[in-house]
Structure formats: C-alpha cells, structure tokens
C-alpha atoms as a PDB file:
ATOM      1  CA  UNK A   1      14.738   6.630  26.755  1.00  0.00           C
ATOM      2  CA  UNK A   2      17.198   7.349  23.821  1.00  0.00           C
ATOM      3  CA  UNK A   3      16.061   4.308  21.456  1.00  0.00           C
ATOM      4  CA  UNK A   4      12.520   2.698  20.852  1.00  0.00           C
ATOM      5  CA  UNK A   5      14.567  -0.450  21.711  1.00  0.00           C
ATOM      6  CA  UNK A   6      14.574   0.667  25.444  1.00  0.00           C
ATOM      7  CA  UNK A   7      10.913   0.301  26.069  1.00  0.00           C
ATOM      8  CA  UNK A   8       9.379  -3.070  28.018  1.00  0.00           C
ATOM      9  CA  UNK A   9       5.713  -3.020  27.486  1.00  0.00           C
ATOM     10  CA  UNK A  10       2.998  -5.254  28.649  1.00  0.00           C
ATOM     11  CA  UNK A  11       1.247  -7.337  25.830  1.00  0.00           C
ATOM     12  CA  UNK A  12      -2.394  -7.696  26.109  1.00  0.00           C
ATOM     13  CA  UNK A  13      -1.620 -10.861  28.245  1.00  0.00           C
ATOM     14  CA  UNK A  14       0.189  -8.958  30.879  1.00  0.00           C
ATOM     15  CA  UNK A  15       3.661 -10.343  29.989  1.00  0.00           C
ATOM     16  CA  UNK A  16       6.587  -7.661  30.025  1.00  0.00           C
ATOM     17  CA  UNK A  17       7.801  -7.913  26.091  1.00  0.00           C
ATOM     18  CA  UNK A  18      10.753  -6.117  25.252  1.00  0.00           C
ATOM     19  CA  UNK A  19      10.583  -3.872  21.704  1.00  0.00           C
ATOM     20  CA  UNK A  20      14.466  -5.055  21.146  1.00  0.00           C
ATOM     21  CA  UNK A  21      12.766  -8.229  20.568  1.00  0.00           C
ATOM     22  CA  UNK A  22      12.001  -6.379  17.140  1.00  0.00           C
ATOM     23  CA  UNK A  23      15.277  -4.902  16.267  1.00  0.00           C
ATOM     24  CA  UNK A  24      16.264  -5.310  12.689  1.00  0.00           C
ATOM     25  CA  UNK A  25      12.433  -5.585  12.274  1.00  0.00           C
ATOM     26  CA  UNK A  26      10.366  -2.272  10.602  1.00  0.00           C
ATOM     27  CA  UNK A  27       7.567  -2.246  13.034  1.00  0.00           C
ATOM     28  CA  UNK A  28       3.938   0.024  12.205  1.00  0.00           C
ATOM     29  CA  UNK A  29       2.597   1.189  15.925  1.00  0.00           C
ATOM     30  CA  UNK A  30      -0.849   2.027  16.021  1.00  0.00           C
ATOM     31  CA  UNK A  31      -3.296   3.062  19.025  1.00  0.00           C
ATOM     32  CA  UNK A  32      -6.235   0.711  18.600  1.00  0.00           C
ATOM     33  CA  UNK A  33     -10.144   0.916  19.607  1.00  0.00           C
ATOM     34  CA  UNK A  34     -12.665  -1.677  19.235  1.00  0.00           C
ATOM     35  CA  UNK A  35     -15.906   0.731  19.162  1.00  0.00           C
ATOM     36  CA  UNK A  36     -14.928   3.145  16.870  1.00  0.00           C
ATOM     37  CA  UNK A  37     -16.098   4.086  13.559  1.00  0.00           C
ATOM     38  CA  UNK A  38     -12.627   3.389  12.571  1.00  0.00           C
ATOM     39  CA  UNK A  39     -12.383  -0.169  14.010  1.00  0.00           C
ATOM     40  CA  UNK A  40     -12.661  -1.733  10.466  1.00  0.00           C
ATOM     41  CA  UNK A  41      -9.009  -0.666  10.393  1.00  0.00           C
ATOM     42  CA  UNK A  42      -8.147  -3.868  12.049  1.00  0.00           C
ATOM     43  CA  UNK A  43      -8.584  -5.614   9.006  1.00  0.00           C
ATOM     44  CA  UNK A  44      -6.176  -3.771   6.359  1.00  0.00           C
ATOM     45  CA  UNK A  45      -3.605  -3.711   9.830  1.00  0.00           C
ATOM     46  CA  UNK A  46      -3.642  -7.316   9.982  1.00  0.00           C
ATOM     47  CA  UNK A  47      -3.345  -7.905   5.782  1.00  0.00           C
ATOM     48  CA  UNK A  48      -0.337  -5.597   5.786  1.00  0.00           C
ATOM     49  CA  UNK A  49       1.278  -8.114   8.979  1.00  0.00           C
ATOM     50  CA  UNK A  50       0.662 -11.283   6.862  1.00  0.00           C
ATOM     51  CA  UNK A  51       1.573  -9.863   3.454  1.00  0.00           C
ATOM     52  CA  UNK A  52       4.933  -8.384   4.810  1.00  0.00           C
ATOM     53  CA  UNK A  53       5.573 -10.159   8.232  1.00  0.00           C
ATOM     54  CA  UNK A  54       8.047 -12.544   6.150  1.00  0.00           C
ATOM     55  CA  UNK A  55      10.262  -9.982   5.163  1.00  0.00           C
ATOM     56  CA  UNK A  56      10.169  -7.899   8.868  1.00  0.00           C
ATOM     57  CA  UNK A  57       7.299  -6.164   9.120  1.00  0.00           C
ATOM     58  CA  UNK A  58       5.740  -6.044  12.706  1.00  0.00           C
ATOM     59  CA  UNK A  59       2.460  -4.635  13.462  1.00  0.00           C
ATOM     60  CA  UNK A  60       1.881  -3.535  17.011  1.00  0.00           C
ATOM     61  CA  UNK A  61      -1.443  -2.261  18.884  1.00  0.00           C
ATOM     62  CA  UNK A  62      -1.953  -0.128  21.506  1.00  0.00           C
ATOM     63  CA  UNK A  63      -5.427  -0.247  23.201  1.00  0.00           C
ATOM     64  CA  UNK A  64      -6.919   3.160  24.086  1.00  0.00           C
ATOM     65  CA  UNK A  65      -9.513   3.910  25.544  1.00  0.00           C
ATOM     66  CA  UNK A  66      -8.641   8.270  25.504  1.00  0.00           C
ATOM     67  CA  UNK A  67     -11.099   8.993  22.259  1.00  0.00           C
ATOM     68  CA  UNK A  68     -14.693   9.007  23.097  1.00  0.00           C
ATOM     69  CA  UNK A  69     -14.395   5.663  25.603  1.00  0.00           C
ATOM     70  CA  UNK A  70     -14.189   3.849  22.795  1.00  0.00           C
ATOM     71  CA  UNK A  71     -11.950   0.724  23.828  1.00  0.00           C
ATOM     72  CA  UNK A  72     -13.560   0.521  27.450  1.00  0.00           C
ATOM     73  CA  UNK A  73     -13.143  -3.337  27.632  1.00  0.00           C
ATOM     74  CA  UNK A  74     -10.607  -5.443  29.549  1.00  0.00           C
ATOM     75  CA  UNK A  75      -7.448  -7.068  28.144  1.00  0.00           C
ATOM     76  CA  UNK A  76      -9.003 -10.276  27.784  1.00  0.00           C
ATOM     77  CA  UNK A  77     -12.021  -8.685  26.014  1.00  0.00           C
ATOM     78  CA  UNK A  78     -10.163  -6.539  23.307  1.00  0.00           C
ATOM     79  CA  UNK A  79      -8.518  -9.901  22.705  1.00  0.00           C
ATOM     80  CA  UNK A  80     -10.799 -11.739  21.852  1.00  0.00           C
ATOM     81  CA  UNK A  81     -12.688  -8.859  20.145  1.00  0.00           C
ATOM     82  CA  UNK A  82     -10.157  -8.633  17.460  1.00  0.00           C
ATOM     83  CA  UNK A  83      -9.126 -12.060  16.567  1.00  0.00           C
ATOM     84  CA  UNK A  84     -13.195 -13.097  16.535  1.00  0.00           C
ATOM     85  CA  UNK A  85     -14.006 -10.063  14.762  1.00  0.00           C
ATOM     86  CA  UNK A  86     -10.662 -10.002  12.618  1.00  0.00           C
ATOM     87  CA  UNK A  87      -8.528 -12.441  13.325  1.00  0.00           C
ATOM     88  CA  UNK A  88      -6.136 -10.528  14.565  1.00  0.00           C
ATOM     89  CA  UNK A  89      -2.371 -12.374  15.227  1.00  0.00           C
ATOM     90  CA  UNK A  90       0.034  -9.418  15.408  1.00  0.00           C
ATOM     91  CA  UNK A  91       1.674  -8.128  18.657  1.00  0.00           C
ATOM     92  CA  UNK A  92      -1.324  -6.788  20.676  1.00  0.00           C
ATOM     93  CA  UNK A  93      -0.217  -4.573  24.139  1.00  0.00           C
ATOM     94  CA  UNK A  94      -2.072  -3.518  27.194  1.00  0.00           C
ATOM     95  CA  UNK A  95      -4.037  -0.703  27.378  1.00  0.00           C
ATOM     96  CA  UNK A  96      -2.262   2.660  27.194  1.00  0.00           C
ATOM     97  CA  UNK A  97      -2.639   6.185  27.326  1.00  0.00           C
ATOM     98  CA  UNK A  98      -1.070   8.121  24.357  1.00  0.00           C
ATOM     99  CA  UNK A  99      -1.714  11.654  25.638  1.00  0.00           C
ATOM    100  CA  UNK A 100      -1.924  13.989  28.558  1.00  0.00           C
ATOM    101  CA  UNK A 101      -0.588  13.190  32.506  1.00  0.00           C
ATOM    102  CA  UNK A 102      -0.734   9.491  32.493  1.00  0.00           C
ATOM    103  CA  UNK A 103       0.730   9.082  28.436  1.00  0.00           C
ATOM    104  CA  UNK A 104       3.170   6.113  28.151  1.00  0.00           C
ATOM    105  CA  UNK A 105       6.232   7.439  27.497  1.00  0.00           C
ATOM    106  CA  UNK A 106       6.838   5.134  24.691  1.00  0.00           C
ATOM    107  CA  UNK A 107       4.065   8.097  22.698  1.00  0.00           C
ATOM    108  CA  UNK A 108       6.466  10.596  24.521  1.00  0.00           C
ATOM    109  CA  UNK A 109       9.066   9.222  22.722  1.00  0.00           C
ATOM    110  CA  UNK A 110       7.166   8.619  19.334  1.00  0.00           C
ATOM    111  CA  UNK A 111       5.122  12.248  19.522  1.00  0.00           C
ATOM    112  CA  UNK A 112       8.894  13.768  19.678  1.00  0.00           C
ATOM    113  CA  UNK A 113      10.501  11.935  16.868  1.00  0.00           C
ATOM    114  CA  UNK A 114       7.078  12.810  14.627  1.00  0.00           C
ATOM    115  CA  UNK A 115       5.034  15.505  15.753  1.00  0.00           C
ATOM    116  CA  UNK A 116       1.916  16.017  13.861  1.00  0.00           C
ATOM    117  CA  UNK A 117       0.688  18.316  11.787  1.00  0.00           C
ATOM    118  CA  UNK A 118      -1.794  20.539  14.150  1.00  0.00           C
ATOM    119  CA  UNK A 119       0.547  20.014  17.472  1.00  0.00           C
ATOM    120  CA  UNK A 120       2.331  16.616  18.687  1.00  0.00           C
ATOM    121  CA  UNK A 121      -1.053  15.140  20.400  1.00  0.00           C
ATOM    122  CA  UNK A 122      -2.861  12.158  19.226  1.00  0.00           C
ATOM    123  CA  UNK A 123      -5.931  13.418  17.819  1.00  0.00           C
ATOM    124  CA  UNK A 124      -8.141   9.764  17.313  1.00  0.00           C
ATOM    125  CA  UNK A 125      -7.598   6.476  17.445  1.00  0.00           C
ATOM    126  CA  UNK A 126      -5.221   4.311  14.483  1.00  0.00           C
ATOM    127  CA  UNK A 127      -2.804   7.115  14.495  1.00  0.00           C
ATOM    128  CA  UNK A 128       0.213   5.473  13.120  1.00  0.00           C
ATOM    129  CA  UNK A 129       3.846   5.620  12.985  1.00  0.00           C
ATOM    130  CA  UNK A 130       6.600   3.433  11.376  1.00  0.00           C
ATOM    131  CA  UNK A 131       9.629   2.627  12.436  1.00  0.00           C
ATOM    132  CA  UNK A 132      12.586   1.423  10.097  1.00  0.00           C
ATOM    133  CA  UNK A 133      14.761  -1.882  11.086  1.00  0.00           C
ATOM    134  CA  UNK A 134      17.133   0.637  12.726  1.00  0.00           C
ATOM    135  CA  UNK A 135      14.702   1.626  15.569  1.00  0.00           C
ATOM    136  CA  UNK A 136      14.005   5.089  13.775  1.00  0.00           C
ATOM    137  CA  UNK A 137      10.434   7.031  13.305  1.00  0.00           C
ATOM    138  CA  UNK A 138      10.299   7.843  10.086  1.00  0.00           C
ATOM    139  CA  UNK A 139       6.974   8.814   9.490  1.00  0.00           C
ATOM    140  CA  UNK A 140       3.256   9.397  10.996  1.00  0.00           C
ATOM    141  CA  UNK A 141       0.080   8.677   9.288  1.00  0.00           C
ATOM    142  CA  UNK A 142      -3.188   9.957  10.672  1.00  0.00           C
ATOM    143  CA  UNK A 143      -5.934   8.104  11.855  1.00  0.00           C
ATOM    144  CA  UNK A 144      -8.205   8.576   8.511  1.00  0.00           C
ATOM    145  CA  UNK A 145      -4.614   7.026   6.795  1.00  0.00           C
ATOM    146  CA  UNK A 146      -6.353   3.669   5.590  1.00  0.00           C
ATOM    147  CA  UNK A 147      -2.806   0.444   5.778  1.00  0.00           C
ATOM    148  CA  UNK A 148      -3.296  -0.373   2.532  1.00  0.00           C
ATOM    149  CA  UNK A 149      -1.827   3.215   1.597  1.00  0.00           C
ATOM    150  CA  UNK A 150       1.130   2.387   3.695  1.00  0.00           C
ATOM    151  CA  UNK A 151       2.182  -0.572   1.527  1.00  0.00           C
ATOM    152  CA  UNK A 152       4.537   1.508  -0.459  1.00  0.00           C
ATOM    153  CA  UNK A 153       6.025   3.314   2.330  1.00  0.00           C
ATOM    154  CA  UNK A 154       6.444  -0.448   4.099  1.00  0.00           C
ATOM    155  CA  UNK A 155       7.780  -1.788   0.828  1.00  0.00           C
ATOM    156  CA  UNK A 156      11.107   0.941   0.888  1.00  0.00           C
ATOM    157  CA  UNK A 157      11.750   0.087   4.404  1.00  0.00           C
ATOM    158  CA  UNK A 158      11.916  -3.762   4.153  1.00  0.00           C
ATOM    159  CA  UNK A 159      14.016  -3.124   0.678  1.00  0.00           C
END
C-alpha cells in the first residue's frame, strides 16, 4: 500500500470502512486496551475528537489485545466498554495486531513512515501517530504521551 488512503478496515461493528473516507481529514491512530493501566487515556482521546472534530480532526482506535492480554474482550464488549465507561463516539475498529507475524499491515505501513525511538515495534498500548489532511505520518507519540499534549501539534495540522 503506497497511501494510508488504501487501507479498508473493519470497524468494531464488522463493517469494511474505507480510511479515504477521511481524506482531507488529520486523523490521530491509536492502539487501544480496555484493562490497562493506561485505559484512562480514553478520556483525553475522546476530548481532543469533540474539541477539534469540527475543524477535521478524526480519532481512530485500534483494539489490541498484544500487551499483557489486556483488551481480551469481543467487539461488542470493547464497545460498549468505552462509550459506558467514556463515552466514547470516535471511529472505533476491530481488533488488530500491531506487531509481529499476524501485524495489520496498516502498522506496517505506519511503523515505516515513523519508526520509534528504540526500534519500529509497538512497545504498549495508546501508541499514537498523526496523520496530516494529506494522508502523511508526521509524527509518533508514545504510549505514556498523555492527548492533551497533542493539542498543539493537532492545532498546526488543522491550521
């Protein structure tokens, strides 16, 4: 795949959603976990999509259940976790993996635009990248990255 606009992903529904559907948009892709120490996460993710989803921002998750079994629930069950828990409304996806043999090669594509700072794996879950209205990575945050610090960096993109 030459652009992130080439993927087709599953959302946690099981539909096949196209990531064209968010050209033109700046999009923040995260691998999510609902029983991790980092799940609070959810929260700041989903003030950042309704402070900036107006001007183009679009937050997507990734359930992943590759760091300490820590999203072992079912579609349906993540689902409901996060918009009980946080009222989650962005994009969520179908589980993924985001390393080793069975990694989606959407995180192929994402590792390779961004590697990270001690080799190109995902290290934990809410790794983070974001993507500017052209379809381009242009940076990734690490999982101990808290969203509000990304306002700034969101702020540039959507000009």
């Amino acid at each position: 795949m030459s652009s992130i606009y080439d993927f087709t992903m599953k959302n946690i529904t099981g539909d096949d959603v196209s990531l064209s559907r968010f050209r033109g948009k700046v999009m923040l892709i995260v691998n999510v976990a609902s029983k991790c120490g980092l799940t609070s996460q959810y929260e700041g993710l989903e003030e950042l999509y309704r402070i900036y989803k107006g001007r183009g921002l679009e937050v997507l998750g990734f359930p992943c259940n590759q760091f300490g079994g820590q999203e072992p629930g079912s579609e349906a069950e993540i689902a409901q976790f996060c918009m009980t828990n946080y009222g989650v409304s962005f994009p969520m996806f179908a589980k993924i993996d985001v390393n080793g043999a069975g990694e989606h090669p959407l995180y192929t594509f994402l590792k390779k635009a961004k590697g990270g700072l001690l080799g190109d794996a995902i290290k934990w879950n809410f790794a983070k990248f974001l993507i500017d209205r052209k379809g381009s990575v242009i940076d990734r945050y690490a999982p101990t990255t808290g969203p509000s610090s990304l306002a700034s960096d969101i702020e540039k993109l959507l000009g």
